[in-house]
N, C-alpha and C. Protein backbone atom coordinates (compact mmCIF):
# COMPACT_ATOMS: atom_id res chain seq x y z
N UNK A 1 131.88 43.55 246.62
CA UNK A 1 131.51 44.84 247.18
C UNK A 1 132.72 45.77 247.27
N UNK A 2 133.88 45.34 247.31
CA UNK A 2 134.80 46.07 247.82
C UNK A 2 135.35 46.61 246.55
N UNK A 3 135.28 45.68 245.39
CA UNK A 3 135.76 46.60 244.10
C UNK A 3 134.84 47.78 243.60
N UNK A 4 133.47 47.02 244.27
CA UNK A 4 132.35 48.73 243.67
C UNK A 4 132.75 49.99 244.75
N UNK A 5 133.80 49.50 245.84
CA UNK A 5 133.21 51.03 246.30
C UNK A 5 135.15 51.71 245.88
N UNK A 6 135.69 51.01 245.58
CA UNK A 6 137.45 51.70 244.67
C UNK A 6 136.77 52.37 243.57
N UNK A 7 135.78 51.46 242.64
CA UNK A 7 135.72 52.12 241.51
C UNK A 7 135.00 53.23 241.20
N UNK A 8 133.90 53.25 242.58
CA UNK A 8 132.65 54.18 242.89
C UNK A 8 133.43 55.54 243.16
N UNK A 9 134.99 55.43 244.13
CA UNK A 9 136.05 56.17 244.46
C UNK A 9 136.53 57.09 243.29
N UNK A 10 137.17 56.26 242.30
CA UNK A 10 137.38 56.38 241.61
C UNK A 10 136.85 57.83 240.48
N UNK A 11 135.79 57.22 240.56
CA UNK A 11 134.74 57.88 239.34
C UNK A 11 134.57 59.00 240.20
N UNK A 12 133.94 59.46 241.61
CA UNK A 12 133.80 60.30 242.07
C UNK A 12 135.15 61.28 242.14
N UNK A 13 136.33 60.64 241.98
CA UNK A 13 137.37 61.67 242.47
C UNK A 13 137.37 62.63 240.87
N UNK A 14 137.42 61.35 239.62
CA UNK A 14 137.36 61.94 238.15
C UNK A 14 136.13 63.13 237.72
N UNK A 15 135.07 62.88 238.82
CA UNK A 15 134.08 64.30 238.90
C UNK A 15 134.26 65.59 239.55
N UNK A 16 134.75 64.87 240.25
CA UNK A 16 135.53 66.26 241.48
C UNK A 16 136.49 66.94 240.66
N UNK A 17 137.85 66.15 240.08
CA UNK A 17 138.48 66.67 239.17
C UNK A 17 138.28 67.51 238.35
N UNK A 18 137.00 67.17 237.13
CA UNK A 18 136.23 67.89 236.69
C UNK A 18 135.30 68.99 237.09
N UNK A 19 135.10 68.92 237.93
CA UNK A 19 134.51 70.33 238.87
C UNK A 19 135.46 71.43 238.59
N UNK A 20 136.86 71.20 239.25
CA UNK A 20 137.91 71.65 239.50
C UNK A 20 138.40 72.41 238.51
N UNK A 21 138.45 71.76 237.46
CA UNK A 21 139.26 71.63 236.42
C UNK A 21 138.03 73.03 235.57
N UNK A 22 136.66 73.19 235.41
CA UNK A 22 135.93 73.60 235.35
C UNK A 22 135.93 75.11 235.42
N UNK A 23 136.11 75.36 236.97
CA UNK A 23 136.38 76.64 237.98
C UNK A 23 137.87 77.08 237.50
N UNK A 24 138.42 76.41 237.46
CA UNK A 24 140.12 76.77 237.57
C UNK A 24 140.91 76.75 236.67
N UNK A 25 140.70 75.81 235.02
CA UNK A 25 141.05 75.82 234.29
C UNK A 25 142.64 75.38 234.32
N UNK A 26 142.53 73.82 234.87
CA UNK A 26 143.77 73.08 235.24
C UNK A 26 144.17 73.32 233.67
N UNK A 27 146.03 73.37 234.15
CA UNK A 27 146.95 72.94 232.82
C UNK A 27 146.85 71.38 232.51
N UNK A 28 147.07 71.18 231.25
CA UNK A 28 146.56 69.52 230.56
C UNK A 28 147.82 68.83 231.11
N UNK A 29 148.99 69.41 231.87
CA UNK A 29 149.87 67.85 232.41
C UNK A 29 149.65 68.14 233.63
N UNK A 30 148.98 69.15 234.63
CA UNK A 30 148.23 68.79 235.87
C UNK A 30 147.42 67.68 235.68
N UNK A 31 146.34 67.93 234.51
CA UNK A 31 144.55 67.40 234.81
C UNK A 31 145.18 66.02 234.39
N UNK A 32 146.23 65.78 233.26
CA UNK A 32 146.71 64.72 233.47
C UNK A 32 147.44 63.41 234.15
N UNK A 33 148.15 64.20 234.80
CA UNK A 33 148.87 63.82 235.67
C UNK A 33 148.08 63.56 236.75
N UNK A 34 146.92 64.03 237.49
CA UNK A 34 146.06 63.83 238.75
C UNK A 34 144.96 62.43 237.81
N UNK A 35 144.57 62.80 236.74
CA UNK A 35 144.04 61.06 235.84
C UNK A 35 144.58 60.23 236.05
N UNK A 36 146.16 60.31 235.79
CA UNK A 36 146.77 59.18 235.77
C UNK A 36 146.79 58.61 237.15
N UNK A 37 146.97 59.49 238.19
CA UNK A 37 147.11 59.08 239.73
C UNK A 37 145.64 58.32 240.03
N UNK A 38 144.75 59.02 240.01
CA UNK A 38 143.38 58.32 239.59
C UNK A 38 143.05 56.76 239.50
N UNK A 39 143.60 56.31 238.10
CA UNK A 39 143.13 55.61 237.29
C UNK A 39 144.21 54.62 238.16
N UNK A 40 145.63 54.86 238.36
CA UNK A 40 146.69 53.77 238.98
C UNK A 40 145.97 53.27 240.25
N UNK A 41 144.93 54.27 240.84
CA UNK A 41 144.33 54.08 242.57
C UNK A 41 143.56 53.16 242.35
N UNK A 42 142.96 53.06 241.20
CA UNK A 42 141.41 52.32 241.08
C UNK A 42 141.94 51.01 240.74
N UNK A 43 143.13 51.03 239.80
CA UNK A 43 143.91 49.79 239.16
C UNK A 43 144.34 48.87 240.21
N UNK A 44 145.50 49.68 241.00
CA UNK A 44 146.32 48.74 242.33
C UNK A 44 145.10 48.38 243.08
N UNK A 45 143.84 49.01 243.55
CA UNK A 45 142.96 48.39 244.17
C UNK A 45 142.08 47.25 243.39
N UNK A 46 142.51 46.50 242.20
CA UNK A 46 141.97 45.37 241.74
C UNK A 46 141.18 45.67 240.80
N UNK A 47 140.70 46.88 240.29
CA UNK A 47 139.56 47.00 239.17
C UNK A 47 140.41 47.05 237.92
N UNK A 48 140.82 46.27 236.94
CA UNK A 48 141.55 45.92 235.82
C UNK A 48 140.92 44.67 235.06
N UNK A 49 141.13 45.43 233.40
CA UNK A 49 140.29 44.34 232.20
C UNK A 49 142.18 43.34 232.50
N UNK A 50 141.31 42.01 232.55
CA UNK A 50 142.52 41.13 232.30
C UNK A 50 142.66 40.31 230.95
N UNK A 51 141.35 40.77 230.11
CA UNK A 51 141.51 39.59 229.14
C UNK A 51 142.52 40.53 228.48
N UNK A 52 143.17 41.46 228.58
CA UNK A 52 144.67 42.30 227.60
C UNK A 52 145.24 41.44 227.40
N UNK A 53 145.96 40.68 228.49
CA UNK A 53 147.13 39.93 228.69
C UNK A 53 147.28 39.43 230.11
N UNK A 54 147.74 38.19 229.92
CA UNK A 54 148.03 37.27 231.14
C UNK A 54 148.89 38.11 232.12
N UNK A 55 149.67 38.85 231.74
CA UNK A 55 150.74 39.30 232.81
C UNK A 55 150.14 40.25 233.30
N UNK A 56 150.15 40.77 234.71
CA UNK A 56 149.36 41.43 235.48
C UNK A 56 150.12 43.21 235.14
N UNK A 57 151.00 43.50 234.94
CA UNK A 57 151.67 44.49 234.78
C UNK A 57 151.34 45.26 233.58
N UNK A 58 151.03 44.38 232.38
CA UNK A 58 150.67 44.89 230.95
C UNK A 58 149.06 45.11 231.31
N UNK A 59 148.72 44.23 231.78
CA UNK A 59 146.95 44.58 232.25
C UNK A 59 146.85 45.83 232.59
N UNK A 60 147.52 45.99 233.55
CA UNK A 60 147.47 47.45 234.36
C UNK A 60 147.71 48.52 233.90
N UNK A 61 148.93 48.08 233.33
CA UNK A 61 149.04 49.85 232.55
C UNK A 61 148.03 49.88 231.10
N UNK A 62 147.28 48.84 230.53
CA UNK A 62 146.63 49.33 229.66
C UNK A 62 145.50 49.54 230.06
N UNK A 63 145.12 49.05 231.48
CA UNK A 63 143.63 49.45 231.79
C UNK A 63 143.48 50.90 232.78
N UNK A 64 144.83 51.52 232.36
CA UNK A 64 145.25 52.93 233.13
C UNK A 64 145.31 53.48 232.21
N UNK A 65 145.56 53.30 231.17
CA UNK A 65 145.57 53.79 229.88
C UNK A 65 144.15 54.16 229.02
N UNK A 66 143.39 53.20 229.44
CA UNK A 66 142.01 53.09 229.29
C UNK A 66 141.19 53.83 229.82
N UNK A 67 141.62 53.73 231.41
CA UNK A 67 140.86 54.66 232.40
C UNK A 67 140.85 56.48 231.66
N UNK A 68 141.97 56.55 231.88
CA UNK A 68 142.54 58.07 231.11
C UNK A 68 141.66 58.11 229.78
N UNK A 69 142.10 57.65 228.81
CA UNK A 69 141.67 57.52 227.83
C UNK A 69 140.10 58.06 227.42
N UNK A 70 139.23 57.04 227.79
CA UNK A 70 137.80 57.47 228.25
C UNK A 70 137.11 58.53 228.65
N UNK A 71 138.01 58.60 229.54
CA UNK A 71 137.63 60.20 230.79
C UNK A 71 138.30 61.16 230.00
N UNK A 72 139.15 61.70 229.40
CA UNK A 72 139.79 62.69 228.30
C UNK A 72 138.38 62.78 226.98
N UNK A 73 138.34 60.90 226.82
CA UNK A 73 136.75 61.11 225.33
C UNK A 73 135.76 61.96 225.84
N UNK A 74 134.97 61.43 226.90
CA UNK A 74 134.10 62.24 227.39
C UNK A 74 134.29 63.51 227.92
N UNK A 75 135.30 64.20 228.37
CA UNK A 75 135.53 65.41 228.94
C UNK A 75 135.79 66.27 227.28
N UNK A 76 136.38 65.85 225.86
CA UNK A 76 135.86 66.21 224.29
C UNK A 76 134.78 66.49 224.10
N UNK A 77 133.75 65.57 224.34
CA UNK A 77 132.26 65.50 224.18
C UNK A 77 131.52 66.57 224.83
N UNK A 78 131.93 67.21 225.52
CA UNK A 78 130.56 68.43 226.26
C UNK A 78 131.72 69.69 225.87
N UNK A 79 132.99 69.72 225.19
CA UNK A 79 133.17 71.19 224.72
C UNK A 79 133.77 72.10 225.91
């Protein structure tokens, strides 16, 4: 339960963002830079793919990498 409600966190803050970002027309190393903060919140709170790699550090930054990643595809997709 406790990882659905980081990641539930998570996703809601990346909508809010997008709201934001919407109205205001964030610069791309703001909207980035607040992703990346994002995606590290959801990570250090335990939501990370581990089959990357055994070492917990490479996990993390590629499943921060991932997080970003995704959320940048889909924010392409609606234009």
């Amino acid at each position: 339960m406790g990882l659905l409600v980081y990641l539930c966190g998570g996703a809601l803050g990346f909508f809010l963002l997008g709201l934001v970002d919407d109205k205001a027309q964030l610069k791309a190393k703001v909207k980035l830079a607040l992703q990346t903060a994002l995606a590290l919140c959801v990570v250090a709170a335990g939501v990370r793919a581990d089959f990357f790699s055994a070492n917990p550090l490479i996990g993390g930054a590629l499943s921060t990498a991932w997080i970003v990643l995704i959320a940048n595809s889909f924010n392409l997709l609606d234009n």
